[in-house]
C-alpha atoms as a PDB file:
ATOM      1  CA  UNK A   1     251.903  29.482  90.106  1.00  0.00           C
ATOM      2  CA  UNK A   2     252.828  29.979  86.283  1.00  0.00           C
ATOM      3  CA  UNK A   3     249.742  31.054  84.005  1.00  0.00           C
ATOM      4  CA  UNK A   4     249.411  27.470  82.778  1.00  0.00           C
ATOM      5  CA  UNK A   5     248.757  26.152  85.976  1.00  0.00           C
ATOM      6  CA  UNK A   6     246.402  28.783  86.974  1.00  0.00           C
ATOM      7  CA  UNK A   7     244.516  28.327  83.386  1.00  0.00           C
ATOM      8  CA  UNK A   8     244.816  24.515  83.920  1.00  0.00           C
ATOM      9  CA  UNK A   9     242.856  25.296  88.211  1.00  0.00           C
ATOM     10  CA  UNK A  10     240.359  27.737  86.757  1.00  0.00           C
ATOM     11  CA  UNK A  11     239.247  25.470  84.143  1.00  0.00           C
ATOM     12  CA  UNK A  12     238.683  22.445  86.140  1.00  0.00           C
ATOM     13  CA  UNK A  13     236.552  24.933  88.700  1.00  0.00           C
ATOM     14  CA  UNK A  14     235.129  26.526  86.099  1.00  0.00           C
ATOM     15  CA  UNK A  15     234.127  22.806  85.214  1.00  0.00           C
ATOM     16  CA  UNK A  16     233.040  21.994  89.013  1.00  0.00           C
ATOM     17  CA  UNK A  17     230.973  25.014  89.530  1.00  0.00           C
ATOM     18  CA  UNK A  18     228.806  24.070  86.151  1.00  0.00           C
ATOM     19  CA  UNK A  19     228.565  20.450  87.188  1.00  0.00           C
ATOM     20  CA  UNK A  20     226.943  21.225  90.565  1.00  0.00           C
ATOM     21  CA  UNK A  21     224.604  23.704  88.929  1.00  0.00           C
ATOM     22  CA  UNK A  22     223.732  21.605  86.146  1.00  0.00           C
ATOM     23  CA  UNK A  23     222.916  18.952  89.039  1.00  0.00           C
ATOM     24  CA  UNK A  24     220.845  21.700  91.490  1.00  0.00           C
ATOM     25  CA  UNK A  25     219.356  23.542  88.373  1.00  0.00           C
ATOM     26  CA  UNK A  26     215.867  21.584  86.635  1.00  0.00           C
ATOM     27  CA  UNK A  27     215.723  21.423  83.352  1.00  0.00           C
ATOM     28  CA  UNK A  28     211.729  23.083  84.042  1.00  0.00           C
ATOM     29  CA  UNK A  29     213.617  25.959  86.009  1.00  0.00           C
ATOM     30  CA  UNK A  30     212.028  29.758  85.034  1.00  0.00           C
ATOM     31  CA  UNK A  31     213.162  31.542  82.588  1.00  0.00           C
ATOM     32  CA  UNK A  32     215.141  28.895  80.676  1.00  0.00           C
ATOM     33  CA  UNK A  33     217.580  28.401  83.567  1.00  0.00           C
ATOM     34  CA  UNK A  34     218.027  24.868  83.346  1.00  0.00           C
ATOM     35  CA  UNK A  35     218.808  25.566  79.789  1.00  0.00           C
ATOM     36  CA  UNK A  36     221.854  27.612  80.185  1.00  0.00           C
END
């Protein structure tokens, strides 16, 4: 895998992984969480 593609795969998991907590996460959470 050249660094390209590896930047290109993080990126779009990087991108997953703050979907799916955005979705889990309320906005209400403690601490500001939901505001992160």
């Amino acid at each position: 895998m050249k660094r390209s593609e590896f930047d290109a795969w993080a990126a779009a998991e990087l991108d997953a992984v703050e979907s799916a907590l955005d979705a889990w996460v309320p906005a209400d959470a403690p601490a500001g969480l939901g505001l992160a």
